[in-house]
PDB file of N, CA and C in Angstrom:
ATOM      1  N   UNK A   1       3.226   0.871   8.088  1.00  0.00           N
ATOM      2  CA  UNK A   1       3.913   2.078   8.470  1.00  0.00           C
ATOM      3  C   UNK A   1       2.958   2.939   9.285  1.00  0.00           C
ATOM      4  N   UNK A   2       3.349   3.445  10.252  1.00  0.00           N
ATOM      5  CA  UNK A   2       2.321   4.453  11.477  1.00  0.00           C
ATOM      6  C   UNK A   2       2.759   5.631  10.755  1.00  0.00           C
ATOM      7  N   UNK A   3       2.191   6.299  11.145  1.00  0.00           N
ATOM      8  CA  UNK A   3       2.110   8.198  11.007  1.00  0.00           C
ATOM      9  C   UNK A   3       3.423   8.519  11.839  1.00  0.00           C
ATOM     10  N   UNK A   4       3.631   7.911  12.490  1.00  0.00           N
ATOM     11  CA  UNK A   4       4.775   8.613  13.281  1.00  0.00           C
ATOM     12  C   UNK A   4       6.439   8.415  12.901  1.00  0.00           C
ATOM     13  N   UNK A   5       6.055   7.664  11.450  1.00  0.00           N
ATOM     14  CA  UNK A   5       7.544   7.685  10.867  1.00  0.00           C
ATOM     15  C   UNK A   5       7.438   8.484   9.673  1.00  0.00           C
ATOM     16  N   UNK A   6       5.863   9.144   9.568  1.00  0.00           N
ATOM     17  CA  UNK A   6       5.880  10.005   8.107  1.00  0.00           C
ATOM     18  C   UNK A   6       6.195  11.166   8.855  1.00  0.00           C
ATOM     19  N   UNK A   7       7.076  11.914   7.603  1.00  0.00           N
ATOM     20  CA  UNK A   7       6.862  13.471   7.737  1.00  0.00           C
ATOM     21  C   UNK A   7       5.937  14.298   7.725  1.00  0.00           C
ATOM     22  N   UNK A   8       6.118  15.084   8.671  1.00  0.00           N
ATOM     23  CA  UNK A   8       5.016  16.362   8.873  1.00  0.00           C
ATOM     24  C   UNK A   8       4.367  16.824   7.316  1.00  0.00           C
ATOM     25  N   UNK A   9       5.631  16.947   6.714  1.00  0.00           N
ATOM     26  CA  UNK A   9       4.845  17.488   5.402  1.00  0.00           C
ATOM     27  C   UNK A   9       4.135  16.988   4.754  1.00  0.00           C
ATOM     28  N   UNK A  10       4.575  15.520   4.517  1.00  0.00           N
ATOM     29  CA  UNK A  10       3.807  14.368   3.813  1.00  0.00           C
ATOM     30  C   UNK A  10       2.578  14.022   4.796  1.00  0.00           C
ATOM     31  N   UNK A  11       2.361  14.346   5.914  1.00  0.00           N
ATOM     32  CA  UNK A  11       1.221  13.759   6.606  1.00  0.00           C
ATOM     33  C   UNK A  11       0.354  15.209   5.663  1.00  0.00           C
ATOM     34  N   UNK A  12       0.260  16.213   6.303  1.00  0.00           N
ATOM     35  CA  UNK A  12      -0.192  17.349   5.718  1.00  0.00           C
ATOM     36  C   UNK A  12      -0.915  17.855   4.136  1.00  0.00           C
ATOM     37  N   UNK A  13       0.041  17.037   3.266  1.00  0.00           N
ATOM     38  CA  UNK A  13       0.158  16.924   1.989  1.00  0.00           C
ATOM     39  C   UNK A  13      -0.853  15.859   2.059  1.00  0.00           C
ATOM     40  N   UNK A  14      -1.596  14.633   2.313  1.00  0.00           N
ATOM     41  CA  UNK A  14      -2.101  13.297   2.230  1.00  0.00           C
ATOM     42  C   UNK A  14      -3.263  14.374   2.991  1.00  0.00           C
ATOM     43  N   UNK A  15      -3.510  15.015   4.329  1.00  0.00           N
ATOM     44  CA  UNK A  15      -4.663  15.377   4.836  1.00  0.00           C
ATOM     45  C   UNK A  15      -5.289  16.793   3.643  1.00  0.00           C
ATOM     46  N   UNK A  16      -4.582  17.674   2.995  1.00  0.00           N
ATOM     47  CA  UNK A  16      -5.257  17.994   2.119  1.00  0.00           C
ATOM     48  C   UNK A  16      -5.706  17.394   1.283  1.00  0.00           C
ATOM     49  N   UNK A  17      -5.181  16.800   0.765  1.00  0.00           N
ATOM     50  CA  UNK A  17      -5.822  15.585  -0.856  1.00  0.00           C
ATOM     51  C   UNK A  17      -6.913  15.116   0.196  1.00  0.00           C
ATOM     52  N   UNK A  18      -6.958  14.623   0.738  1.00  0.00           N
ATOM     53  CA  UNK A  18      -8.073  13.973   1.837  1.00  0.00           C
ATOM     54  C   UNK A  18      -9.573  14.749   1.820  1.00  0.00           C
ATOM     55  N   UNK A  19      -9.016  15.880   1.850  1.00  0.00           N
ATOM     56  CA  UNK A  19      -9.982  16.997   2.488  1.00  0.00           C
ATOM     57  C   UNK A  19     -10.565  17.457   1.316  1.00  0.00           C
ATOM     58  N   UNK A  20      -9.618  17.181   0.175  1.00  0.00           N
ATOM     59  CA  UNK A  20     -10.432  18.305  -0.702  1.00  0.00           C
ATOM     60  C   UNK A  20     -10.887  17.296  -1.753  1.00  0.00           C
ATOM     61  N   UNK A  21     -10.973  15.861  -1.496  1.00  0.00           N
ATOM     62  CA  UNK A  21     -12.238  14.910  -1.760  1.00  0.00           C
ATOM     63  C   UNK A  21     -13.428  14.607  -1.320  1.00  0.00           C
ATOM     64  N   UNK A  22     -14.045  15.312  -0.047  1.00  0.00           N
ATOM     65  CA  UNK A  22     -14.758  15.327   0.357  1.00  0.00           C
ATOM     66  C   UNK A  22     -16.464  15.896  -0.032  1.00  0.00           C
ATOM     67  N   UNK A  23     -17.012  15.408   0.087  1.00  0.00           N
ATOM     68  CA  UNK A  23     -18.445  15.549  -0.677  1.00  0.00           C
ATOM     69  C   UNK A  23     -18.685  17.180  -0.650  1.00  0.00           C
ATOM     70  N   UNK A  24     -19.258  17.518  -1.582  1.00  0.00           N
ATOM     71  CA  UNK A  24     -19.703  19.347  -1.777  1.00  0.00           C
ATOM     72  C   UNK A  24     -20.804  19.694  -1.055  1.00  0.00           C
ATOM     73  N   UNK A  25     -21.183  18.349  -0.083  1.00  0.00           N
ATOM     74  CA  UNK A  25     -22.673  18.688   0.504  1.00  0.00           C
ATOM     75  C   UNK A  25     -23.040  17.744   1.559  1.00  0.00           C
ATOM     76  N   UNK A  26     -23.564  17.491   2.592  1.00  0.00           N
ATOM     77  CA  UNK A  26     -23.648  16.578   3.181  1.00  0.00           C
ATOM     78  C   UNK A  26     -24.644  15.515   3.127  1.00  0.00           C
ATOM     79  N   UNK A  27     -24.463  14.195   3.912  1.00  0.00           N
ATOM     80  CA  UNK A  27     -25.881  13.274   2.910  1.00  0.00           C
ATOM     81  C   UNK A  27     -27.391  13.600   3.723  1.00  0.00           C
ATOM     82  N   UNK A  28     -28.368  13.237   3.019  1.00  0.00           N
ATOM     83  CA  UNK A  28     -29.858  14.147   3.847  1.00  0.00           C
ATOM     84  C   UNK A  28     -29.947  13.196   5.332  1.00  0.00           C
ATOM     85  N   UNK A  29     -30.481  14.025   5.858  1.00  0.00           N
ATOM     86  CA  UNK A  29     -30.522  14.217   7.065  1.00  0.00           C
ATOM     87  C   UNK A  29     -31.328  12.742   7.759  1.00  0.00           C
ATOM     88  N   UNK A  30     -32.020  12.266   6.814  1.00  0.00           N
ATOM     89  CA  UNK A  30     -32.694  10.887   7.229  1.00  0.00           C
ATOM     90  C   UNK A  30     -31.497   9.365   7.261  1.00  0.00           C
ATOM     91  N   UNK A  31     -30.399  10.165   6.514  1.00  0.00           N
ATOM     92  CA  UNK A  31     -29.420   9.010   6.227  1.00  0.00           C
ATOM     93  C   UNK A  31     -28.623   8.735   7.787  1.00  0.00           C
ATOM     94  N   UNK A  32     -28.146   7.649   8.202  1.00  0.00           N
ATOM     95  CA  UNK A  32     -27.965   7.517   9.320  1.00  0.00           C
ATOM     96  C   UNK A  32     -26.666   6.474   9.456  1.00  0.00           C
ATOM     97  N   UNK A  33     -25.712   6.738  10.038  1.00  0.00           N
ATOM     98  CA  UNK A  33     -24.669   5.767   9.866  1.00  0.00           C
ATOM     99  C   UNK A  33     -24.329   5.322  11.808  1.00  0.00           C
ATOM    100  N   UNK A  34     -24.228   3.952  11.836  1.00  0.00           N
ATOM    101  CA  UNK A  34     -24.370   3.767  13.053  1.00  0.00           C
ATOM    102  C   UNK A  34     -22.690   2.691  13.393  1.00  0.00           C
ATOM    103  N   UNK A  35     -21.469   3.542  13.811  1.00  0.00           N
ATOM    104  CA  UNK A  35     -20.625   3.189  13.754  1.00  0.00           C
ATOM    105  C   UNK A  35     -19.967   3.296  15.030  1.00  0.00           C
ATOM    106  N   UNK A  36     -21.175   3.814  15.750  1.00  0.00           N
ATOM    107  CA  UNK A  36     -21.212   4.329  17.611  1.00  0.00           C
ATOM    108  C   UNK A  36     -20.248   3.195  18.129  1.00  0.00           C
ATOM    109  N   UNK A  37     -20.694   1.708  18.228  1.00  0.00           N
ATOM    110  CA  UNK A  37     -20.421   0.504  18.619  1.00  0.00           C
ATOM    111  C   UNK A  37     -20.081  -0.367  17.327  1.00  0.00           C
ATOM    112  N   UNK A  38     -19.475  -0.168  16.491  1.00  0.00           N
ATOM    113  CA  UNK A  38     -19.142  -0.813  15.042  1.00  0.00           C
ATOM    114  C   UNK A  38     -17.849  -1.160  15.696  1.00  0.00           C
ATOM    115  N   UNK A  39     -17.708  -2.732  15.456  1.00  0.00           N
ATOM    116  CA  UNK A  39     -16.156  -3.284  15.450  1.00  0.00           C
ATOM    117  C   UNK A  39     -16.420  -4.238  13.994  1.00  0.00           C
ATOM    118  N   UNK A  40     -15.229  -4.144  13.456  1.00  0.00           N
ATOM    119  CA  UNK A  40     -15.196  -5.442  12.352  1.00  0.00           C
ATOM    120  C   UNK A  40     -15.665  -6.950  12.658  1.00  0.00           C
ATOM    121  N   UNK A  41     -16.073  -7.457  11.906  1.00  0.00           N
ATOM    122  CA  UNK A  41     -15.918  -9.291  11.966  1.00  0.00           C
ATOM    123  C   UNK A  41     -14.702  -9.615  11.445  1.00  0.00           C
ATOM    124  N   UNK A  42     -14.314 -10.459  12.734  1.00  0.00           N
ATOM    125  CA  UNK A  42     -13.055 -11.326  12.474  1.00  0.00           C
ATOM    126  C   UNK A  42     -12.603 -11.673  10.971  1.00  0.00           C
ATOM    127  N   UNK A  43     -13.506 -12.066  10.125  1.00  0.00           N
ATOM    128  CA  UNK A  43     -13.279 -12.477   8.854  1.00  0.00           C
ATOM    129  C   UNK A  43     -12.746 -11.702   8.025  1.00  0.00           C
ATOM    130  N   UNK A  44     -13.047  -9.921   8.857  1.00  0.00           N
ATOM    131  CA  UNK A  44     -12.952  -8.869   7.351  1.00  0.00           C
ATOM    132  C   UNK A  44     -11.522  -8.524   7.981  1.00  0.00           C
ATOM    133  N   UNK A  45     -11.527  -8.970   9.282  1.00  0.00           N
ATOM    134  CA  UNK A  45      -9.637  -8.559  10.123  1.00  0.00           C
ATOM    135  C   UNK A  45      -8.972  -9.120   9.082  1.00  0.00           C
ATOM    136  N   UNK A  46      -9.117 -10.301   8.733  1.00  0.00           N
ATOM    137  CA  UNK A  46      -8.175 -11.507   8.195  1.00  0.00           C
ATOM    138  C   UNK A  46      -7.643 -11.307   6.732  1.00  0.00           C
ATOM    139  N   UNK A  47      -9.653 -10.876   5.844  1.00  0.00           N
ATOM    140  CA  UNK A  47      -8.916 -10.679   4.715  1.00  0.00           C
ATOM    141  C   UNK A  47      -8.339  -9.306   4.883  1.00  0.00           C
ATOM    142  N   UNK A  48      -8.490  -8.399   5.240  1.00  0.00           N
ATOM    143  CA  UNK A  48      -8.082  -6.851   4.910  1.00  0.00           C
ATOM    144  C   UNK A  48      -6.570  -6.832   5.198  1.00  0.00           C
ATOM    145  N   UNK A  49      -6.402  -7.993   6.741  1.00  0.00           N
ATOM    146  CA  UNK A  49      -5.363  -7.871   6.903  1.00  0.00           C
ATOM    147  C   UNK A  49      -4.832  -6.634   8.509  1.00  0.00           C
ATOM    148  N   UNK A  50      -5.834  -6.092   8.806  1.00  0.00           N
ATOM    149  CA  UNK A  50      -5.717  -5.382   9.729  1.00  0.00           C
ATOM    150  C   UNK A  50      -7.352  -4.825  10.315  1.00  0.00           C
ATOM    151  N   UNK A  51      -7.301  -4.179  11.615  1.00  0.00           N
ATOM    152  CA  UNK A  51      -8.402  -3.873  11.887  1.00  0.00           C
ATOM    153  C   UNK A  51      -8.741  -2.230  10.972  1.00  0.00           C
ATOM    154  N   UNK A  52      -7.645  -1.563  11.135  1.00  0.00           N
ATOM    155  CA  UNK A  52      -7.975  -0.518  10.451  1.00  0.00           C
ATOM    156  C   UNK A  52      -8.430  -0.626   8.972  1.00  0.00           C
ATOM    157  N   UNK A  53      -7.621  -1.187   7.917  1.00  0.00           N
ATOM    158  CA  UNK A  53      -7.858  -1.494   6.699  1.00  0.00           C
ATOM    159  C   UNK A  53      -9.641  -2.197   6.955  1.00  0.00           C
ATOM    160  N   UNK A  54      -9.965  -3.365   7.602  1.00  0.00           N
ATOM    161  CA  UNK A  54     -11.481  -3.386   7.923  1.00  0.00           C
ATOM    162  C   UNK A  54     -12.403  -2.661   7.880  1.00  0.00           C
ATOM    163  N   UNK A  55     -11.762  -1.293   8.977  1.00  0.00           N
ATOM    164  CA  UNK A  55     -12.549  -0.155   9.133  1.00  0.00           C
ATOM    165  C   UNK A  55     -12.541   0.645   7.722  1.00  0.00           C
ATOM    166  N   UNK A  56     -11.489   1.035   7.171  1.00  0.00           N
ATOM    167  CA  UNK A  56     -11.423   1.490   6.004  1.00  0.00           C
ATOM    168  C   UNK A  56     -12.485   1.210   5.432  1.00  0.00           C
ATOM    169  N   UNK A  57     -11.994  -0.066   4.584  1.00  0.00           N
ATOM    170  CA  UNK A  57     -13.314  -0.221   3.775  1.00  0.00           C
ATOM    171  C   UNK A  57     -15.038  -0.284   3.794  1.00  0.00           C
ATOM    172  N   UNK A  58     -15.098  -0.724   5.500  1.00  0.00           N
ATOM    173  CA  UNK A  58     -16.426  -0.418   5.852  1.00  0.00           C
ATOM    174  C   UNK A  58     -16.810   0.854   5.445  1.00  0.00           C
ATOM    175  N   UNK A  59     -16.162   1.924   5.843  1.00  0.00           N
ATOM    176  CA  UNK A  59     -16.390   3.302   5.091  1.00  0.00           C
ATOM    177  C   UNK A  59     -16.623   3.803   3.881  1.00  0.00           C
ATOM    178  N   UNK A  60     -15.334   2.744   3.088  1.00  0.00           N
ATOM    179  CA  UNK A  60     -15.347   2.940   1.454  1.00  0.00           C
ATOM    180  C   UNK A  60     -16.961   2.746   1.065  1.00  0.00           C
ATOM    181  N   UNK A  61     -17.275   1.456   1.927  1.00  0.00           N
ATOM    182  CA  UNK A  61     -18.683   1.241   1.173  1.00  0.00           C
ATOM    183  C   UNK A  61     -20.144   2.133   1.790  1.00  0.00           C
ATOM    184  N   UNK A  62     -19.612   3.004   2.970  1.00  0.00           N
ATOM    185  CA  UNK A  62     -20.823   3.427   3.261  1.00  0.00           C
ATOM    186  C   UNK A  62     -21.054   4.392   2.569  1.00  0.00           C
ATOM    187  N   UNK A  63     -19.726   5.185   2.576  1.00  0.00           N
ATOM    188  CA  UNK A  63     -19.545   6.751   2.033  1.00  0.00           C
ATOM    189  C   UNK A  63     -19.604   6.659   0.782  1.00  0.00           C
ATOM    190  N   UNK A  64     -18.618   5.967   0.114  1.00  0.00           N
ATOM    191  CA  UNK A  64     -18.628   5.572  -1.184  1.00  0.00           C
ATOM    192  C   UNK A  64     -19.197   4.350  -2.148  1.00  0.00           C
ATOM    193  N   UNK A  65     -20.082   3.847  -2.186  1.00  0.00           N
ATOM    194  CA  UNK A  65     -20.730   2.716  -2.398  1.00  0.00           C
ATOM    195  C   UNK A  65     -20.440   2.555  -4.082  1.00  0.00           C
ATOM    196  N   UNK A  66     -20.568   3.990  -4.903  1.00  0.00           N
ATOM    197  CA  UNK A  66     -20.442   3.260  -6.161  1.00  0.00           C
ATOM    198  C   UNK A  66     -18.807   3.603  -6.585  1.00  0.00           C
ATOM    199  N   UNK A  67     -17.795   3.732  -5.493  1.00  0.00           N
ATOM    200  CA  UNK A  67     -16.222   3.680  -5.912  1.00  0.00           C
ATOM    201  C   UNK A  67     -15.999   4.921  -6.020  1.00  0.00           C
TER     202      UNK A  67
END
């Protein structure tokens, strides 16, 4: 499903919950995430099932590593 068949409200409603999970602080300044030129490997397309879901979880594990 794209964003463009959700409702305004429900998009809105999903970007607060979003927002107000977000870390209370940012990570130190030596930490470095390099996603400039980041594309998935084919393999993680396949299992995830999409490129975005790929990207997703690449995130899950940078941002969130222990869940």
């Amino acid at each position: 499903m794209s964003a463009d068949n959700i409702p305004l409200d429900k998009l809105l409603k999903w970007l607060r919950m979003a927002l107000t999970h977000l870390p209370s602080s940012i990570p130190r300044k030596e930490a470095r995430y390099h996603f400039k030129s980041w594309a998935p490997h084919p393999k993680d397309i396949e299992m995830y099932g999409s490129t975005e879901s790929a990207l997703n979880h690449a995130l899950e594990v940078t941002f969130a590593p222990g869940g």
